[in-house]
Protein backbone atom coordinates (compact mmCIF):
# COMPACT_ATOMS: atom_id res chain seq x y z
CA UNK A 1 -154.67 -41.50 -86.98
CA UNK A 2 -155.67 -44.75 -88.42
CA UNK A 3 -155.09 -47.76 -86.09
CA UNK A 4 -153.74 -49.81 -88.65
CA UNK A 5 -151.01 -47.34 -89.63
CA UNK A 6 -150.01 -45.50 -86.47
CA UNK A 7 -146.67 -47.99 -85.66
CA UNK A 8 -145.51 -47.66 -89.57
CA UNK A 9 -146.25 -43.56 -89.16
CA UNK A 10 -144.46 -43.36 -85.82
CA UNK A 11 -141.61 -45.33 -87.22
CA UNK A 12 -141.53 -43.12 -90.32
CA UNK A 13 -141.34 -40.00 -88.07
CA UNK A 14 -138.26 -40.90 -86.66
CA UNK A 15 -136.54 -41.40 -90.16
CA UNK A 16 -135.48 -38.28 -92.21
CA UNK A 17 -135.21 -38.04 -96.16
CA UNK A 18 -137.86 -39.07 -98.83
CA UNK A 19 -141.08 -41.33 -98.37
CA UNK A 20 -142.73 -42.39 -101.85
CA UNK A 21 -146.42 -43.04 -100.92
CA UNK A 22 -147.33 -45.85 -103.80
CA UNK A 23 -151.39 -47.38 -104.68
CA UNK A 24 -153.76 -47.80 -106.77
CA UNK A 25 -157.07 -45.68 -106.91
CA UNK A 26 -159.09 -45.53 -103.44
CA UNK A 27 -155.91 -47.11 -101.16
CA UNK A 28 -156.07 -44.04 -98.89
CA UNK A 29 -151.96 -42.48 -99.92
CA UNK A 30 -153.24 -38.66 -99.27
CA UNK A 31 -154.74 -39.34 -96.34
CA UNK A 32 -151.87 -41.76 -95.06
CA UNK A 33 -149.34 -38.77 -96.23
CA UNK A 34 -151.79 -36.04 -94.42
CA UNK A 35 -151.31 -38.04 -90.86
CA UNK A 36 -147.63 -38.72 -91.84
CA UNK A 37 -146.87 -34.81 -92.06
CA UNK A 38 -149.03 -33.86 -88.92
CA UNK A 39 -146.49 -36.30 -86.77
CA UNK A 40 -143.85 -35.28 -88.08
CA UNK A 41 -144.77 -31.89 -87.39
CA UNK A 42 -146.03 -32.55 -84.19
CA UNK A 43 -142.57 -34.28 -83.59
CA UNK A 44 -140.73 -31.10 -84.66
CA UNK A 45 -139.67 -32.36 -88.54
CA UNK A 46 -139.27 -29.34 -91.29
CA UNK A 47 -141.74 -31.00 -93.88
CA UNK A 48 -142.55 -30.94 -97.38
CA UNK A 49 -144.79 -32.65 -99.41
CA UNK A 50 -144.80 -33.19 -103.10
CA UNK A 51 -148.15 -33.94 -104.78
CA UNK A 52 -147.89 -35.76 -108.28
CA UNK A 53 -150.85 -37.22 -108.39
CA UNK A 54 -151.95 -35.37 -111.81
CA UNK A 55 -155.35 -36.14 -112.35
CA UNK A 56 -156.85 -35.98 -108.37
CA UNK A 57 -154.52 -33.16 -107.39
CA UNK A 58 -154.43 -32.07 -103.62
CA UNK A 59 -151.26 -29.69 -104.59
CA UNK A 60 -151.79 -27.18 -107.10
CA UNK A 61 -154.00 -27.79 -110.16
CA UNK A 62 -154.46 -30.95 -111.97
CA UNK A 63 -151.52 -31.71 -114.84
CA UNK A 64 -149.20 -30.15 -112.46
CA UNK A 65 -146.86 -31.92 -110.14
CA UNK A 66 -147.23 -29.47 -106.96
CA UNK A 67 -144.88 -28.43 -103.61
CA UNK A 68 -146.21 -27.68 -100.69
CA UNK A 69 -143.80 -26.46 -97.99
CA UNK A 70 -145.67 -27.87 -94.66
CA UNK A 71 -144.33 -25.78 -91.74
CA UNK A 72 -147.47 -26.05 -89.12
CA UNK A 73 -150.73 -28.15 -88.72
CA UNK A 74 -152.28 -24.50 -90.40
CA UNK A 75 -150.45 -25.48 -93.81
CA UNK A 76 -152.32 -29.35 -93.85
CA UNK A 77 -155.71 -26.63 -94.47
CA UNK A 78 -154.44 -25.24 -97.15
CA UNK A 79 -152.65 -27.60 -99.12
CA UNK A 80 -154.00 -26.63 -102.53
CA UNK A 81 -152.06 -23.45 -102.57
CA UNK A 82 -148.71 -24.90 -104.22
CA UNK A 83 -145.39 -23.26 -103.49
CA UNK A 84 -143.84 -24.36 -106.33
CA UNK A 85 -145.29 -26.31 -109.61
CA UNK A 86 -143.80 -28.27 -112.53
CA UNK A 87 -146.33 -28.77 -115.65
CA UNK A 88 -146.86 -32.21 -117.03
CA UNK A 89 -149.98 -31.00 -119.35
CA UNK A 90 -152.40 -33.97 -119.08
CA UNK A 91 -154.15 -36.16 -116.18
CA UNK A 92 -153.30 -39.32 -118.14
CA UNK A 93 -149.66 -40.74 -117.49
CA UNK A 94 -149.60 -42.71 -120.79
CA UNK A 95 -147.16 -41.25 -123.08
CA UNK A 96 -146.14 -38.90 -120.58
CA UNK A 97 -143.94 -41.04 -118.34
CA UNK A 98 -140.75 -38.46 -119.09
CA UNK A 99 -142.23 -35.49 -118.05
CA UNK A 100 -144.30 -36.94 -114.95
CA UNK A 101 -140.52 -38.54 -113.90
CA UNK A 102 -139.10 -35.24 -114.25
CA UNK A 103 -141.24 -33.05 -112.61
CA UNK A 104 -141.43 -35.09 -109.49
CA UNK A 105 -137.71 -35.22 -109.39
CA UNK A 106 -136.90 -31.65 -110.13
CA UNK A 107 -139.41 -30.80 -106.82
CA UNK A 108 -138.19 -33.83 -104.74
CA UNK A 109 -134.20 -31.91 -105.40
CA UNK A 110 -135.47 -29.00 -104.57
CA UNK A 111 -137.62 -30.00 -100.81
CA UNK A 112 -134.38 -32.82 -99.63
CA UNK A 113 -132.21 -30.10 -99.21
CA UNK A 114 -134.96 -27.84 -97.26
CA UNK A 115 -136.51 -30.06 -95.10
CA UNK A 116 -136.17 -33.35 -92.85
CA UNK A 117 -138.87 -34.95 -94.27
CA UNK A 118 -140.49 -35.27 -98.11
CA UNK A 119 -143.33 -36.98 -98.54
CA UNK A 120 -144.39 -38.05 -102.17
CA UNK A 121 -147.92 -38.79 -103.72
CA UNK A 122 -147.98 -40.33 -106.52
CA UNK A 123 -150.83 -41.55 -109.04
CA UNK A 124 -152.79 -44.40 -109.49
CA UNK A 125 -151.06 -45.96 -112.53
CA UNK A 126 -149.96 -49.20 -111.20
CA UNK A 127 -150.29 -52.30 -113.45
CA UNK A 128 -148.92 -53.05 -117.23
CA UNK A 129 -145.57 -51.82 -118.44
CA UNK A 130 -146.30 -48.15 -118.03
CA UNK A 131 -147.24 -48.59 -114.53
CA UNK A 132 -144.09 -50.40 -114.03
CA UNK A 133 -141.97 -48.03 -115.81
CA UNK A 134 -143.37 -44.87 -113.79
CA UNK A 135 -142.53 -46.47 -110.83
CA UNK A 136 -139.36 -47.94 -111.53
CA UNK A 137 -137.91 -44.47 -112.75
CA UNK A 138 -139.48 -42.34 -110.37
CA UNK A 139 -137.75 -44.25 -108.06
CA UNK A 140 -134.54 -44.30 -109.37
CA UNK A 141 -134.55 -40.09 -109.70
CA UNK A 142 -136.42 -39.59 -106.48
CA UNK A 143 -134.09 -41.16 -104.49
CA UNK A 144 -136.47 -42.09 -101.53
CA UNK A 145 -135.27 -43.59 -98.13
CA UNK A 146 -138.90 -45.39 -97.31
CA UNK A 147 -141.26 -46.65 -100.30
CA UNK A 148 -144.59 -47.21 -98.34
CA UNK A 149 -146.87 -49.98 -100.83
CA UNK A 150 -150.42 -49.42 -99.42
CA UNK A 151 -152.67 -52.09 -101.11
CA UNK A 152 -155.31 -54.53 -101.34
CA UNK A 153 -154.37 -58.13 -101.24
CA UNK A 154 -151.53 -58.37 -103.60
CA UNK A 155 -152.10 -56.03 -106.35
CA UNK A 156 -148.79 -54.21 -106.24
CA UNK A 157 -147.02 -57.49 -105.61
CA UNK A 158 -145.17 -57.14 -109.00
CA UNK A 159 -143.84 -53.58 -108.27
CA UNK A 160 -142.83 -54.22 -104.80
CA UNK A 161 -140.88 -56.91 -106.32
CA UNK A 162 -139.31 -55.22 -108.66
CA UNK A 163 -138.25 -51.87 -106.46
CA UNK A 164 -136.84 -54.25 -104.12
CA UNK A 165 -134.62 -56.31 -106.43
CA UNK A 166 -133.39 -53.04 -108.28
CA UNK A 167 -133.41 -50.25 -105.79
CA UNK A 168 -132.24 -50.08 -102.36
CA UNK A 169 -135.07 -48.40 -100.18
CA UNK A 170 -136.77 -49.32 -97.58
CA UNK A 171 -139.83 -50.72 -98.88
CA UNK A 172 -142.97 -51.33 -96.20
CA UNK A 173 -146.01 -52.66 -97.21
CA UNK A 174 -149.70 -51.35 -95.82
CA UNK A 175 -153.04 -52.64 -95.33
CA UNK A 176 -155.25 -50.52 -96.97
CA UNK A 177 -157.14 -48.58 -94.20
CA UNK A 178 -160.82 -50.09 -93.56
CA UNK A 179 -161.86 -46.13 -93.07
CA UNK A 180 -161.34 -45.24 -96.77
CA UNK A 181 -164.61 -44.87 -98.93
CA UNK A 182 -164.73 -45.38 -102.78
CA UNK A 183 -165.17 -42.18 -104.77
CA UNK A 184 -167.00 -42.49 -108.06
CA UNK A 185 -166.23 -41.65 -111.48
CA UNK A 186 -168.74 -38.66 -111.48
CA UNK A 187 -167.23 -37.56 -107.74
CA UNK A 188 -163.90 -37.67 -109.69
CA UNK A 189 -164.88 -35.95 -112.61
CA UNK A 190 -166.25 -33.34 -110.48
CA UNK A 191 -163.51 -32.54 -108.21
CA UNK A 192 -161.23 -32.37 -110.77
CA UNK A 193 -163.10 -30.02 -112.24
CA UNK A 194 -163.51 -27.48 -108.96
CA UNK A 195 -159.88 -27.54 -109.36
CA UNK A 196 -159.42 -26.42 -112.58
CA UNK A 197 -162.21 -23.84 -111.99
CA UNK A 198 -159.92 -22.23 -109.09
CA UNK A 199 -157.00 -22.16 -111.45
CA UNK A 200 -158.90 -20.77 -114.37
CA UNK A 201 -161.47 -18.77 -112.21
CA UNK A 202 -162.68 -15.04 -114.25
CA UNK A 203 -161.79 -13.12 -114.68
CA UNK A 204 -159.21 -14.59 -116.95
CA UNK A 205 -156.84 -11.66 -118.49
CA UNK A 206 -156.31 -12.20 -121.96
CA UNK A 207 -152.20 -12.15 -123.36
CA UNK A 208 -151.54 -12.32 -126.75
CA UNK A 209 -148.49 -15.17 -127.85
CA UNK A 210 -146.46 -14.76 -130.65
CA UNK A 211 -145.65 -18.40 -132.12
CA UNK A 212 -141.39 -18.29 -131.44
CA UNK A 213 -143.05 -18.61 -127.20
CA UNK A 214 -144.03 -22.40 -127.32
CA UNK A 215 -141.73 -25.65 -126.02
CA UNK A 216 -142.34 -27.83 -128.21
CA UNK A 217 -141.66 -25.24 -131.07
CA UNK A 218 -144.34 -25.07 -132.79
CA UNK A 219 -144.08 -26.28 -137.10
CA UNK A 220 -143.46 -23.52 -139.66
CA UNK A 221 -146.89 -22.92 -141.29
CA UNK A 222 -148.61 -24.28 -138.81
CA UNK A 223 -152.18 -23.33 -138.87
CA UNK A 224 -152.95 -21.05 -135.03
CA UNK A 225 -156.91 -22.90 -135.23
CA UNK A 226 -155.39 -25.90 -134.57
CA UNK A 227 -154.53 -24.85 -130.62
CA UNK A 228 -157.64 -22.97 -129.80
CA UNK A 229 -158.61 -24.49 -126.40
CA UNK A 230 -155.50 -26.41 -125.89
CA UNK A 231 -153.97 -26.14 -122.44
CA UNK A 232 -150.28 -24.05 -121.89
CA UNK A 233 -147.77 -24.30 -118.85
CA UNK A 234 -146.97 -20.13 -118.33
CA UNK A 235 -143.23 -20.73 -117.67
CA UNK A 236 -141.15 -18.27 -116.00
CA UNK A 237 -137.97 -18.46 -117.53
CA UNK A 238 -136.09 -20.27 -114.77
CA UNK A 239 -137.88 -23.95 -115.19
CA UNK A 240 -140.63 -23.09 -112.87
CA UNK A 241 -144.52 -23.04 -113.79
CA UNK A 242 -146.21 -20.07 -113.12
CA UNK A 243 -150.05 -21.87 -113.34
CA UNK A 244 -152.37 -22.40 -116.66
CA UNK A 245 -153.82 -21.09 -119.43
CA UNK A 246 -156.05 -21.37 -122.20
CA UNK A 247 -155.08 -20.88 -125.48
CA UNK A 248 -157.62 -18.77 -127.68
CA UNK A 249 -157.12 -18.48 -131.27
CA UNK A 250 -159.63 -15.54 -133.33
CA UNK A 251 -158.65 -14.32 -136.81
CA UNK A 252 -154.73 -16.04 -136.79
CA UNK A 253 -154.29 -14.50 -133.55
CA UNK A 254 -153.37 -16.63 -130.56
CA UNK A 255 -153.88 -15.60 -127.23
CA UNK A 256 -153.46 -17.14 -123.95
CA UNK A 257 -156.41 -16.78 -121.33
CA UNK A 258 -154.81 -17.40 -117.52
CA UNK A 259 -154.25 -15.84 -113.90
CA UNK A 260 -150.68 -15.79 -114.51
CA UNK A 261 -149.24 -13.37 -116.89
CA UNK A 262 -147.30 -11.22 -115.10
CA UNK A 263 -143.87 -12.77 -115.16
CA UNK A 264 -144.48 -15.23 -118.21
CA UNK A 265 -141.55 -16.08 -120.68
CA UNK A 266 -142.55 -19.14 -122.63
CA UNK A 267 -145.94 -21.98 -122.69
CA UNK A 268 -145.46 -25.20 -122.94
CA UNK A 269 -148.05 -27.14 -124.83
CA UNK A 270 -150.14 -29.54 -122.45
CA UNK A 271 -151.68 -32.85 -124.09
CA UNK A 272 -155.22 -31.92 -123.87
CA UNK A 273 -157.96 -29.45 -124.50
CA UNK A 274 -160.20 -27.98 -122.10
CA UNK A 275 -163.50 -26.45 -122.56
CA UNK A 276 -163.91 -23.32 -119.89
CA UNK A 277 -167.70 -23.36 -119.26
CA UNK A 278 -167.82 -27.08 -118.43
CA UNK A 279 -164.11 -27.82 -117.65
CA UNK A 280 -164.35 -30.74 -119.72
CA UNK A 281 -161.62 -32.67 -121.12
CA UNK A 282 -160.07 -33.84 -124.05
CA UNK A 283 -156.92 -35.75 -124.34
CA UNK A 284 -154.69 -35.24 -127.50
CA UNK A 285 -151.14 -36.26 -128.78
CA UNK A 286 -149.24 -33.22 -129.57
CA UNK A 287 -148.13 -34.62 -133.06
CA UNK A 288 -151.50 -34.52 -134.26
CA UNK A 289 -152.06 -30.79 -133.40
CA UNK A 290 -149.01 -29.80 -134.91
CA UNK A 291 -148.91 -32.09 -137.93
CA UNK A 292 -152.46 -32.83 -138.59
CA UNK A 293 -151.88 -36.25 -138.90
């Protein structure tokens, strides 16, 4: 356990209820979260932790939010097996702010009532007004007891500010550890992309989709070329997400590539494309694909 941390960590142990882990890029919040859970465990907590960090996922694949039900120091090895998922459909927040607020929520609900302890990643997002705005309304439906600010200098001065005028959590601000080393863009890029190759890993079975399947519904007319590679949510049917797919289009006929069919009611239609050999990425605004605009 990091020196700098280990009074804030024992202290948090003690406490039951939600912890919202906040930073920007390279601030060390999984790592402070991984020590977090192994002391609580060690102290004999029930723990969960929710991952909704999109883009560097720990939880699950990227564009989900993930649960992770943390009963032993065996489940901190094996966080990347998700219990439980909620699909936001991109690894950029911008324009997603709804969904990202929702799917954290909907998993926080579901761990406070299981569990002593729920610990919450979050992304990097955390300057301008959509930085501000995740915050502030992840926040307000999360609920948390403790809001732990680990930064450098004073850079989330403006959204410590701001949960503490308008909210009433605990928040405690952190040094960020002098342990934590930089990734790069290219080390991002390329984790990312080991993640989505374990979701999407062949052999991917191949379902064919009518149209009437798709939230958001998808435009009389609409042309089926104009999803091929786009990236689906396979939904279950009770407001769970099952994992992803690819969506294949060859002579008007849509199909959706994926580990996950068995059990899928409905896809919801992700922000982005993805290309399967490289695992590239390309973000889109759903109005366009529909509308062509």
């Amino acid at each position: 356990m990091d020196d700098e941390h280990a009074p804030l960590i024992e202290d948090l142990t003690r406490r039951r209820g939600v912890v919202l882990l906040l930073g920007a890029s390279d601030t060390g919040k999984t790592t402070f979260a991984r020590q977090l859970m192994a002391a609580a465990i060690a102290a004999g907590k029930r723990v969960a932790f929710v991952d909704a960090d999109i883009s560097e996922s720990t939880v699950g694949p990227p564009t989900c939010v993930g649960l992770k039900w943390v009963n032993d120091p065996a489940d901190l090895d094996d966080l990347a097996t998700a219990d439980q998922l909620q699909f936001v459909g991109s690894i950029k927040v911008n324009g997603l702010v709804l969904q990202q607020v929702v799917a954290t929520a909907a998993l926080v609900d579901q761990a406070r009532s299981e569990v002593d302890l729920v610990v919450v990643d979050t992304c990097d997002t955390i300057s301008g007004v959509a930085g501000q705005t995740l915050k502030y309304h992840k926040t307000e439906l999360t609920r948390p007891e403790v809001i732990v600010a680990l930064q450098r200098g004073e850079e989330l001065a403006p959204i410590v500010g701001m949960l503490r005028r308008f909210f009433g959590a605990d928040v405690e601000e952190a040094v960020v550890s002098s342990k934590i080393v930089s990734a790069t863009p290219h080390e991002r890029t390329a984790d990312r992309a080991k993640h989505f190759a374990a979701e999407l890993a062949p052999p991917l079975q191949p379902w064919r989709v009518r149209s009437t399947v798709f939230a958001p519904t998808l435009p009389a007319g609409m042309d089926p070329a104009r999803l091929d590679s786009m990236l689906v949510g396979l939904q279950d049917g009770s407001g769970a997400t099952l994992g992803l797919g690819v969506l294949r289009e060859e002579d008007g006929i849509l199909r959706v590539l994926t580990n996950h069919g068995e059990g899928m009611r409905g896809l919801r239609l992700g922000s982005m494309r993805i290309e399967l050999d490289t695992f590239d990425v390309t973000p889109v605004r759903l109005r366009d694909v529909m509308f062509g605009l």
